[in-house]
N, C-alpha and C. Protein backbone atom coordinates (compact mmCIF):
# COMPACT_ATOMS: atom_id res chain seq x y z
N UNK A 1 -45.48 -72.89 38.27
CA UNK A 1 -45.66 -73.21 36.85
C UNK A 1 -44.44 -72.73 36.07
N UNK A 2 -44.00 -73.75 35.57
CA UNK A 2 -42.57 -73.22 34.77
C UNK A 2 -42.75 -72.71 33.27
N UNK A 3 -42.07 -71.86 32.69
CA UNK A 3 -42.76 -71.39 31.45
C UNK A 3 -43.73 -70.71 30.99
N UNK A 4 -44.26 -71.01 30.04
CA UNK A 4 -45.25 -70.19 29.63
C UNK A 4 -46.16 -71.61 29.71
N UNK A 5 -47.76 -70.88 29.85
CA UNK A 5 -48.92 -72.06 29.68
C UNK A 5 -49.33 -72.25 28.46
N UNK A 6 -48.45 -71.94 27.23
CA UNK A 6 -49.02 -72.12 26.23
C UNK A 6 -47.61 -73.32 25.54
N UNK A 7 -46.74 -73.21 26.14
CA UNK A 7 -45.98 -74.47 26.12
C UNK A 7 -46.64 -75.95 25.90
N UNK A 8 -47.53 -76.32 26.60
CA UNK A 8 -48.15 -77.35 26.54
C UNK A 8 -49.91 -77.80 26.48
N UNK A 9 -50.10 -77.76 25.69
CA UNK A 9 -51.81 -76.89 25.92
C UNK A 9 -52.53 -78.17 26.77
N UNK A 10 -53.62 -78.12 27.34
CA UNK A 10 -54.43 -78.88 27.59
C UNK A 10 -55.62 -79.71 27.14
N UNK A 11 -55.12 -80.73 26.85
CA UNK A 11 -55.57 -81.07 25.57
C UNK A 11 -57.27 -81.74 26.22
N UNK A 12 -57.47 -81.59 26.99
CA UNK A 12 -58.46 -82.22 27.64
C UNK A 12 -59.82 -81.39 27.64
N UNK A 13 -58.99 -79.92 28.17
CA UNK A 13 -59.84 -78.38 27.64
C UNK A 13 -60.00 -78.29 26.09
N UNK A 14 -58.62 -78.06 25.32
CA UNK A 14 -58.87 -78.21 23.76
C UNK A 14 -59.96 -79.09 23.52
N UNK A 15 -59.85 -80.12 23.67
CA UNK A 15 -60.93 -80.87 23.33
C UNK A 15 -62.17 -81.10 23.52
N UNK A 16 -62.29 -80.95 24.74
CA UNK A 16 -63.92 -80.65 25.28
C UNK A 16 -64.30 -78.56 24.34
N UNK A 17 -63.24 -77.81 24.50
CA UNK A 17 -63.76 -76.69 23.79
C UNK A 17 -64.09 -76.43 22.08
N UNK A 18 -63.23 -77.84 21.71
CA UNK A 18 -63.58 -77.99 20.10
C UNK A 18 -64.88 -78.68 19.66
N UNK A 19 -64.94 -80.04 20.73
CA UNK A 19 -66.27 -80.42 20.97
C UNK A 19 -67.53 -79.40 20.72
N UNK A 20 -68.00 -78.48 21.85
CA UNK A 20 -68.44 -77.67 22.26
C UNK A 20 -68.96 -76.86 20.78
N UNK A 21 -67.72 -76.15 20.60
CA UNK A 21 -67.77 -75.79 19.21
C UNK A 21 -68.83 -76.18 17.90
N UNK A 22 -67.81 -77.59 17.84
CA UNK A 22 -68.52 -78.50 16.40
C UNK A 22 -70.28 -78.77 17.01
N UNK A 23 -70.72 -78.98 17.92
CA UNK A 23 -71.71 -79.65 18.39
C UNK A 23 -72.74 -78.59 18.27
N UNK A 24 -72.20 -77.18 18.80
CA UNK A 24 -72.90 -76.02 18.37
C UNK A 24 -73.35 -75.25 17.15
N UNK A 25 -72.02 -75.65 16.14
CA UNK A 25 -72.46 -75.05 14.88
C UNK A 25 -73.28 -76.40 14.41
N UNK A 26 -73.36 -77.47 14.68
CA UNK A 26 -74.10 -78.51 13.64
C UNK A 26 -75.34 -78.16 14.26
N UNK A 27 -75.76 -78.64 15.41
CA UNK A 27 -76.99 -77.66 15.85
C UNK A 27 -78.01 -76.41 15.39
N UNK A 28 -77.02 -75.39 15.40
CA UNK A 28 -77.69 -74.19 14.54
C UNK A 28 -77.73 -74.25 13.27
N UNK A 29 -76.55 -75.18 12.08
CA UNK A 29 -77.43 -75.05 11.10
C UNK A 29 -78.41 -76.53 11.01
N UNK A 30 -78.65 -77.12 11.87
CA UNK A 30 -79.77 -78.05 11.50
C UNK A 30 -81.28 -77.15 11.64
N UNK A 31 -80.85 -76.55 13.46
CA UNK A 31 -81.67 -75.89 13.52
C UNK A 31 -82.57 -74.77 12.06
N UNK A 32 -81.55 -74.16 11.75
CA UNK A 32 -81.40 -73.23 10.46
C UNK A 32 -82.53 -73.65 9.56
N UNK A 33 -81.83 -74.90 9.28
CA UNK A 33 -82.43 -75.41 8.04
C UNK A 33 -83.80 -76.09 8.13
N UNK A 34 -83.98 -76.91 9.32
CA UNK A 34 -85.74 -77.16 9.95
C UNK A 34 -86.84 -75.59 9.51
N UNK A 35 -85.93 -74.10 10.25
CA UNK A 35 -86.67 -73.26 10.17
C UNK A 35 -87.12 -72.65 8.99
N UNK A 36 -85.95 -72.53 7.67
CA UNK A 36 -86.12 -72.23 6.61
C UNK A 36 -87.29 -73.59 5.46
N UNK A 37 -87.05 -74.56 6.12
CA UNK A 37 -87.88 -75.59 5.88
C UNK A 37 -89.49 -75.43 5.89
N UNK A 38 -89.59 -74.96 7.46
CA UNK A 38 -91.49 -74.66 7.82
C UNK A 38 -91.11 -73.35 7.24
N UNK A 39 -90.61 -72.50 6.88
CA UNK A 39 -90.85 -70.97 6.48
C UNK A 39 -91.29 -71.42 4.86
N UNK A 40 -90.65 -72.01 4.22
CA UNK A 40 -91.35 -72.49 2.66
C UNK A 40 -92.59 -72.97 2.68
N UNK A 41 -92.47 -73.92 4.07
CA UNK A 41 -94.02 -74.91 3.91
C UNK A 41 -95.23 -74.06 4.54
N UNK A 42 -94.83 -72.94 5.18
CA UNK A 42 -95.84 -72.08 5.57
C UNK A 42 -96.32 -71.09 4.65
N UNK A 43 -95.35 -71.29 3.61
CA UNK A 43 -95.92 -69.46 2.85
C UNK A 43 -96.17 -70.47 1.27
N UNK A 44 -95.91 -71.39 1.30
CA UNK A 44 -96.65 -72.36 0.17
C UNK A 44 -95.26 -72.14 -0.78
N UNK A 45 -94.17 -72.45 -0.86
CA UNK A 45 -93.22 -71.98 -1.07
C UNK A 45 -92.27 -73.60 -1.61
N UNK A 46 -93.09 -74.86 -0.90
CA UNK A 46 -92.79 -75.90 -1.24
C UNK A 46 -93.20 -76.83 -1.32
């Protein structure tokens, strides 16, 4: 391997790890917001 490995990144990893990322935070706050949702509709709140 010539260089350094940050010479050329892998954009295939970058991308599947940004993926990963975005897919996770939209997740938890959907999740989030479903839960704060039944937490109003349970305590009469909405």
């Amino acid at each position: 391997m010539a260089g350094s490995p940050h010479d050329k990144p892998d954009w295939l990893e970058v991308g599947l790890t940004l993926g990963t990322s975005v897919f996770l935070w939209i997740h938890l706050i959907k999740q989030h917001n479903e839960d704060v949702s039944e937490y109003k509709r349970r305590n009469g709140l909405e």
